[in-house]
N, C-alpha and C. Protein backbone atom coordinates (compact mmCIF):
# COMPACT_ATOMS: atom_id res chain seq x y z
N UNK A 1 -19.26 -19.27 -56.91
CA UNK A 1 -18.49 -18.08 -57.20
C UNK A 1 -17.00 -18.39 -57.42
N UNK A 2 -17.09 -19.58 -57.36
CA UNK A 2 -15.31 -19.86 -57.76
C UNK A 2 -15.24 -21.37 -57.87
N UNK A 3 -14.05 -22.10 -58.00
CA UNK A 3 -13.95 -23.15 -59.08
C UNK A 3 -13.80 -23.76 -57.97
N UNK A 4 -13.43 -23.99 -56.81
CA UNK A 4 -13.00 -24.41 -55.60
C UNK A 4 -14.65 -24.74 -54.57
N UNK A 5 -15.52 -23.66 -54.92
CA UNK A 5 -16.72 -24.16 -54.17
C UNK A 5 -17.30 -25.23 -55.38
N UNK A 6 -17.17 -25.04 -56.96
CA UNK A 6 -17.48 -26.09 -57.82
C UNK A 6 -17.11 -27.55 -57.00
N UNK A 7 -16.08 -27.59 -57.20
CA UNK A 7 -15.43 -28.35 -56.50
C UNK A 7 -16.15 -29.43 -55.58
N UNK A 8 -16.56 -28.59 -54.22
CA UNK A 8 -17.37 -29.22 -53.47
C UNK A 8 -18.78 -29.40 -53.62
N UNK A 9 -19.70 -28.18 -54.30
CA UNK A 9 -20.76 -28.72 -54.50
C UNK A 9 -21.16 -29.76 -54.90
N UNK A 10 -20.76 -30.06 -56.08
CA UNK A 10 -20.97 -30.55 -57.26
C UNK A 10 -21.37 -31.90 -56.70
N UNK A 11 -20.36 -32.29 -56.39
CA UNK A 11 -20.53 -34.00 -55.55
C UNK A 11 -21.53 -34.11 -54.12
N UNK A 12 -21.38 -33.34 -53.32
CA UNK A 12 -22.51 -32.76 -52.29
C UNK A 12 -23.79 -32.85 -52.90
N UNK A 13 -23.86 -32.08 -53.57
CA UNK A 13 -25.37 -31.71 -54.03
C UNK A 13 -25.76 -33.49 -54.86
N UNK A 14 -24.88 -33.88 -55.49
CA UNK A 14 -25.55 -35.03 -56.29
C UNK A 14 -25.78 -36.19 -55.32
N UNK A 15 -24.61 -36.41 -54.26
CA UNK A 15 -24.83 -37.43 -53.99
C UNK A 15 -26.39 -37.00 -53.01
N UNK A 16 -26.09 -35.88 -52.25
CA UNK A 16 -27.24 -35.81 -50.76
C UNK A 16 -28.25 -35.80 -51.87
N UNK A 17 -28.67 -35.47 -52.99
CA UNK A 17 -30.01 -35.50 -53.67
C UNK A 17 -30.43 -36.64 -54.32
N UNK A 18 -29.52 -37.64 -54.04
CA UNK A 18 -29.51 -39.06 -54.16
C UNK A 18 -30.00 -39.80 -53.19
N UNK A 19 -29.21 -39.40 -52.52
CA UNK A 19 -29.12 -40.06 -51.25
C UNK A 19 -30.88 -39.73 -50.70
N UNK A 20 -31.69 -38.71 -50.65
CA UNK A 20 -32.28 -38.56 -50.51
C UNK A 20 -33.48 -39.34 -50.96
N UNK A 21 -33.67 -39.67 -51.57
CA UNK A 21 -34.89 -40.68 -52.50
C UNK A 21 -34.55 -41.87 -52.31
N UNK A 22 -33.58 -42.02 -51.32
CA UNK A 22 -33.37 -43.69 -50.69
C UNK A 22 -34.65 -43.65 -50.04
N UNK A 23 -34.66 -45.26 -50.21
CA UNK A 23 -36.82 -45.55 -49.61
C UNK A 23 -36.52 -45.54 -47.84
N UNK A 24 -35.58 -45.74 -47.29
CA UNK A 24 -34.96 -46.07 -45.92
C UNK A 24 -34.65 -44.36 -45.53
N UNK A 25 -34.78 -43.32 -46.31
CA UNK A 25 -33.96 -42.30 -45.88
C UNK A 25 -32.73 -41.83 -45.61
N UNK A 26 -32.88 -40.17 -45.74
CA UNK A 26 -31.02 -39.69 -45.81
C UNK A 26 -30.56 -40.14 -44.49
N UNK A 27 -31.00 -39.85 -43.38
CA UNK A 27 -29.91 -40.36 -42.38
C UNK A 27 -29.56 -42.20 -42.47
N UNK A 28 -30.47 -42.61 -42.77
CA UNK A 28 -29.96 -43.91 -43.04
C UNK A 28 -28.65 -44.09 -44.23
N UNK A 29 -29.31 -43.78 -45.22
CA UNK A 29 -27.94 -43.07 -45.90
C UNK A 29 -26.63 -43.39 -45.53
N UNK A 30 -26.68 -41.75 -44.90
CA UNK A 30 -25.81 -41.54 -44.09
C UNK A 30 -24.60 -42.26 -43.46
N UNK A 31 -25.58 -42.85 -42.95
CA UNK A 31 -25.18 -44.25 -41.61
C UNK A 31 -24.37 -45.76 -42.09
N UNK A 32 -24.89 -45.54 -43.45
CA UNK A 32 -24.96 -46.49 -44.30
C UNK A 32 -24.44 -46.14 -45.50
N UNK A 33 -23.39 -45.70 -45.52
CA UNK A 33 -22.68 -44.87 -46.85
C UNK A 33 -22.21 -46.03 -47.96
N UNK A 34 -21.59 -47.04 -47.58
CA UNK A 34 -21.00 -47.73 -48.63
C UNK A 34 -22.59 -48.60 -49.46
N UNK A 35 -23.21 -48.94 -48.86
CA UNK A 35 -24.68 -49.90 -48.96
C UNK A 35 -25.59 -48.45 -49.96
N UNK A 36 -25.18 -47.42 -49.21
CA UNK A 36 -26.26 -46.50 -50.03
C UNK A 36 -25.33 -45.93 -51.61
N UNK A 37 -24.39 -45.80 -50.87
CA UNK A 37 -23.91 -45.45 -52.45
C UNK A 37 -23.49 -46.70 -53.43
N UNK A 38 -24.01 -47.95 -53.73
CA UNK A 38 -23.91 -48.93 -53.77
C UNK A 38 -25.46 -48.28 -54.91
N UNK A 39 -26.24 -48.50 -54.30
CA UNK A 39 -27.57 -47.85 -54.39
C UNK A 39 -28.00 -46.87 -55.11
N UNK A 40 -27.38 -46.01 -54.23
CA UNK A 40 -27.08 -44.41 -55.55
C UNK A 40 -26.80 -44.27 -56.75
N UNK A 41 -25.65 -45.11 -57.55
CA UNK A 41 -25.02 -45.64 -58.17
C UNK A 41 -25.48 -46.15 -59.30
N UNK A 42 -26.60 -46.78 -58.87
CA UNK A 42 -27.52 -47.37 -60.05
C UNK A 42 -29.01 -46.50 -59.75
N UNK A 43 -28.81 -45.43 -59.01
CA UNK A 43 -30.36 -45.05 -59.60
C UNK A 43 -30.64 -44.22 -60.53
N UNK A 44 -31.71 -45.12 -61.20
CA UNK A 44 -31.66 -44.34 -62.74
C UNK A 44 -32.28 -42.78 -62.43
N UNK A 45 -32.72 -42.41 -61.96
CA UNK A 45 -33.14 -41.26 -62.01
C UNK A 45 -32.18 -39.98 -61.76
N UNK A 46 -30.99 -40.45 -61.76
CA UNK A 46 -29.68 -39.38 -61.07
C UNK A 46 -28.31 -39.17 -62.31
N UNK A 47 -28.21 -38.44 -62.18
CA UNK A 47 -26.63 -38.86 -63.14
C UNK A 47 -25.05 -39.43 -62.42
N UNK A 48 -25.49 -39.90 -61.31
CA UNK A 48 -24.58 -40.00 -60.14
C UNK A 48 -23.57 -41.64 -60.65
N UNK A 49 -24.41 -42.13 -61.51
CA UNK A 49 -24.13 -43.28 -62.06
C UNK A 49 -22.95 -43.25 -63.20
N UNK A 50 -23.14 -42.39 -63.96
CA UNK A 50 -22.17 -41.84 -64.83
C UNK A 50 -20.81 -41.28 -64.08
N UNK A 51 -20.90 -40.78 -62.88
CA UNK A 51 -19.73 -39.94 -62.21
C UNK A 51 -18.82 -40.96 -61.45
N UNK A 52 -20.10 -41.71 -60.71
CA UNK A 52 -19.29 -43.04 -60.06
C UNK A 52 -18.57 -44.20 -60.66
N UNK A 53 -19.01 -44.34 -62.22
CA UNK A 53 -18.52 -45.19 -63.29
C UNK A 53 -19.12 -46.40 -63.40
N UNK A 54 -20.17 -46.22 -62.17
CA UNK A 54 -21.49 -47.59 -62.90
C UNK A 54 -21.86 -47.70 -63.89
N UNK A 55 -22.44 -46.42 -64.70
CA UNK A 55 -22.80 -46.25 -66.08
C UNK A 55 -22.61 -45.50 -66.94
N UNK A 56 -22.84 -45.46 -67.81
CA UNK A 56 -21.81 -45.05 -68.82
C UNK A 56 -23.09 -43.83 -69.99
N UNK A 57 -23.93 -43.23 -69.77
CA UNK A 57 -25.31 -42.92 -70.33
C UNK A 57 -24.94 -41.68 -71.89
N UNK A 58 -25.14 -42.14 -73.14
CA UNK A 58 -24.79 -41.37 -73.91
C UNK A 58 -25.11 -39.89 -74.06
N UNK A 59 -26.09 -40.02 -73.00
CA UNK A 59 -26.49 -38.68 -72.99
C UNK A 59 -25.71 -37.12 -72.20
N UNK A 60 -25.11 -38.37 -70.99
CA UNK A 60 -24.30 -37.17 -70.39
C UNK A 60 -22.83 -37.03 -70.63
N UNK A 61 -22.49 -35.77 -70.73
CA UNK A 61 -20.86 -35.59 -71.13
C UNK A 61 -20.54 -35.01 -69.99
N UNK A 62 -19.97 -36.02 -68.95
CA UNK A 62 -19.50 -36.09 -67.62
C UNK A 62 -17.97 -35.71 -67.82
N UNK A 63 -17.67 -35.42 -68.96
CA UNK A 63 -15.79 -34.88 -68.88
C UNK A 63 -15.43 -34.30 -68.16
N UNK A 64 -15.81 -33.16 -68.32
CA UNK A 64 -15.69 -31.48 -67.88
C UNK A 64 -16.11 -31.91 -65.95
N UNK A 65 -17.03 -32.72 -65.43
CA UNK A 65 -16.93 -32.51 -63.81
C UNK A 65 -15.64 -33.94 -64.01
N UNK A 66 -15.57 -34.66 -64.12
CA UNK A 66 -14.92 -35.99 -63.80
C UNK A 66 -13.14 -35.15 -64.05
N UNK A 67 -12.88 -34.09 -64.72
CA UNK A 67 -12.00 -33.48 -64.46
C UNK A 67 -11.79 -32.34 -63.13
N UNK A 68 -13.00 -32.03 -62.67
CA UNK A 68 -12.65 -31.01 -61.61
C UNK A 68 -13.01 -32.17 -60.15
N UNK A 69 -13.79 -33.45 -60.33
CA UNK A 69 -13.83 -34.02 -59.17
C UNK A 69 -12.99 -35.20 -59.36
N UNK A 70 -12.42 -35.70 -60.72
CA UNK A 70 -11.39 -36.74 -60.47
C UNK A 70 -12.34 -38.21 -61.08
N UNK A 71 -11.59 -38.90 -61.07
CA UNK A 71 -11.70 -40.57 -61.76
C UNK A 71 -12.77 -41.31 -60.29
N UNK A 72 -13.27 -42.01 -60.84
CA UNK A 72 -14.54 -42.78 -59.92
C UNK A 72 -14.34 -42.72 -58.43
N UNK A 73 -13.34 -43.50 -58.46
CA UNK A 73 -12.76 -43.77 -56.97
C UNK A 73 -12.25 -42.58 -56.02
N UNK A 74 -11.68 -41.40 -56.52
CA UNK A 74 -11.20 -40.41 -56.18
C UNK A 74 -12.78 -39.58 -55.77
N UNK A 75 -13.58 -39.93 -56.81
CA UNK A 75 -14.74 -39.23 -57.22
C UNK A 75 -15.75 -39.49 -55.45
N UNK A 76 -15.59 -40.60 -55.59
CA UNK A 76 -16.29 -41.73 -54.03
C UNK A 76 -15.90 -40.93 -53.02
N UNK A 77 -14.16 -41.10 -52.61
CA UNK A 77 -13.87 -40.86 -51.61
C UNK A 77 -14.07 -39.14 -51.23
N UNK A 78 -13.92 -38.14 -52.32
CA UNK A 78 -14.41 -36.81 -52.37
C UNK A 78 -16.06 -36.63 -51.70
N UNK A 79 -16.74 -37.56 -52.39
CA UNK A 79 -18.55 -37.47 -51.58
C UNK A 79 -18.70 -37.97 -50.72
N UNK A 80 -17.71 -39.09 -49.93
CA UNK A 80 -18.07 -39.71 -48.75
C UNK A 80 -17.43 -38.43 -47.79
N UNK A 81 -16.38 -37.86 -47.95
CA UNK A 81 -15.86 -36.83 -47.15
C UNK A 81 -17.47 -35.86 -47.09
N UNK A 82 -17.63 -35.58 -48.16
CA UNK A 82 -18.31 -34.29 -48.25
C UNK A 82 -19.70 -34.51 -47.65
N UNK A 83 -19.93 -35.89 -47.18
CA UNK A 83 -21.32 -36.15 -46.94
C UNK A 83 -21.13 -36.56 -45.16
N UNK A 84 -20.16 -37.16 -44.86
CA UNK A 84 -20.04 -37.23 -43.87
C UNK A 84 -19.15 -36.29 -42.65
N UNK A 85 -18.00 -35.67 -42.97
CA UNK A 85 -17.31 -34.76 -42.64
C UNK A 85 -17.65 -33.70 -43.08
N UNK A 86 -17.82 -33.00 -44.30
CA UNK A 86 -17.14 -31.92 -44.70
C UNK A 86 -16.08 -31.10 -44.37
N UNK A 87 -15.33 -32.03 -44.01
CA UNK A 87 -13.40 -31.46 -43.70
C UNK A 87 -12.90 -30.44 -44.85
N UNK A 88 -12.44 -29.50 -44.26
CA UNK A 88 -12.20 -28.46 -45.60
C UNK A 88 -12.76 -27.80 -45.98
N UNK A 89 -13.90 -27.64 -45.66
CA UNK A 89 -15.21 -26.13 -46.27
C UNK A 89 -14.98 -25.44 -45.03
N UNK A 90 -15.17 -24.13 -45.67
CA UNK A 90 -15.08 -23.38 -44.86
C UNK A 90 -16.90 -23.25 -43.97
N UNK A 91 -16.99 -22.63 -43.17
CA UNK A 91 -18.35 -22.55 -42.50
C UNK A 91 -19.57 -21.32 -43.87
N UNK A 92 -18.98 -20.99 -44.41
CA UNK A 92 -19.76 -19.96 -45.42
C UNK A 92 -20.01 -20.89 -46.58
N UNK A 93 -19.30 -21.87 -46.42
CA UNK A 93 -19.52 -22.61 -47.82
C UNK A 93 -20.87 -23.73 -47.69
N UNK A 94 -20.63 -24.16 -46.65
CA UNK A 94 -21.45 -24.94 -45.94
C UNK A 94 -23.00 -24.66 -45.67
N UNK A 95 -22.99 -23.41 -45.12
CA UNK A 95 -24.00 -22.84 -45.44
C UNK A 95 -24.63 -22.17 -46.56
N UNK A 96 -23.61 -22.34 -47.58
CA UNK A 96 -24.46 -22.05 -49.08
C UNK A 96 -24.79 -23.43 -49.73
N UNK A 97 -24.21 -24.45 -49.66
CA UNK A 97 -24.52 -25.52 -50.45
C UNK A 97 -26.00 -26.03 -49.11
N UNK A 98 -25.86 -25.83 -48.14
CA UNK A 98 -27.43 -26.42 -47.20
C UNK A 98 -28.54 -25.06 -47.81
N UNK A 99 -28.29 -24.01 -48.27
CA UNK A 99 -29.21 -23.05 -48.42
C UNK A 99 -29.91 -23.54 -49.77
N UNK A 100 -28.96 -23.86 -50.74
CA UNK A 100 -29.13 -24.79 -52.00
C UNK A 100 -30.07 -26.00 -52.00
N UNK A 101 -29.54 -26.44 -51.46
CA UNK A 101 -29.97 -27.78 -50.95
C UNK A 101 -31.10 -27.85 -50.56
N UNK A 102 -31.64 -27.16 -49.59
CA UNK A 102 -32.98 -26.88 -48.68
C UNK A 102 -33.77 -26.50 -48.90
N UNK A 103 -33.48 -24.99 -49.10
CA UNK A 103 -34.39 -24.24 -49.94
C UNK A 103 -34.37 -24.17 -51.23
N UNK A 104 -34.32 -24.94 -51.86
CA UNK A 104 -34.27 -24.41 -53.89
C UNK A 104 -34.62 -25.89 -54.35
């Protein structure tokens, strides 16, 4: 509903749905953020690869988010917050991107 929850989903939702189809699992993941997103990074089945700047895929035109979440590295440190903290969401937000997430 606004450009600011864009913001946070966006990277939330890609990486935890990444993160998820790790063969070790999300809390491992988790636990294991730099090793998994290492991982994430190159899995072909995600577009997470294109955002992080592993790959480069002609198919996706990653402009338009790589402007609202920022250049690779900026891009990283935004999903490691958002996956491990979520510092800065409010509690309503939080519970819409897990309602997303969970159920849908």
């Amino acid at each position: 509903d606004s450009e600011e929850y864009l913001h946070w989903v966006v990277p939330y939702v890609m990486v935890k749905n990444t993160f998820e189809m790790h063969e070790k699992g999300y809390s491992w993941a988790v636990n294991n953020f730099e090793t998994a997103w290492e991982w994430a990074a190159r899995y072909p089945f995600s577009s997470l690869g294109d955002y992080s700047g592993a790959r480069n895929s002609p198919i996706i035109d990653s402009h338009h988010i790589k402007e609202m979440v920022g250049e690779p590295k900026e891009f990283k440190n935004l999903c490691k917050e958002m996956i491990l903290n979520r510092k800065g969401m409010e509690e309503d937000k939080i519970e819409a991107i897990n309602y997303f997430s969970y159920e849908n």
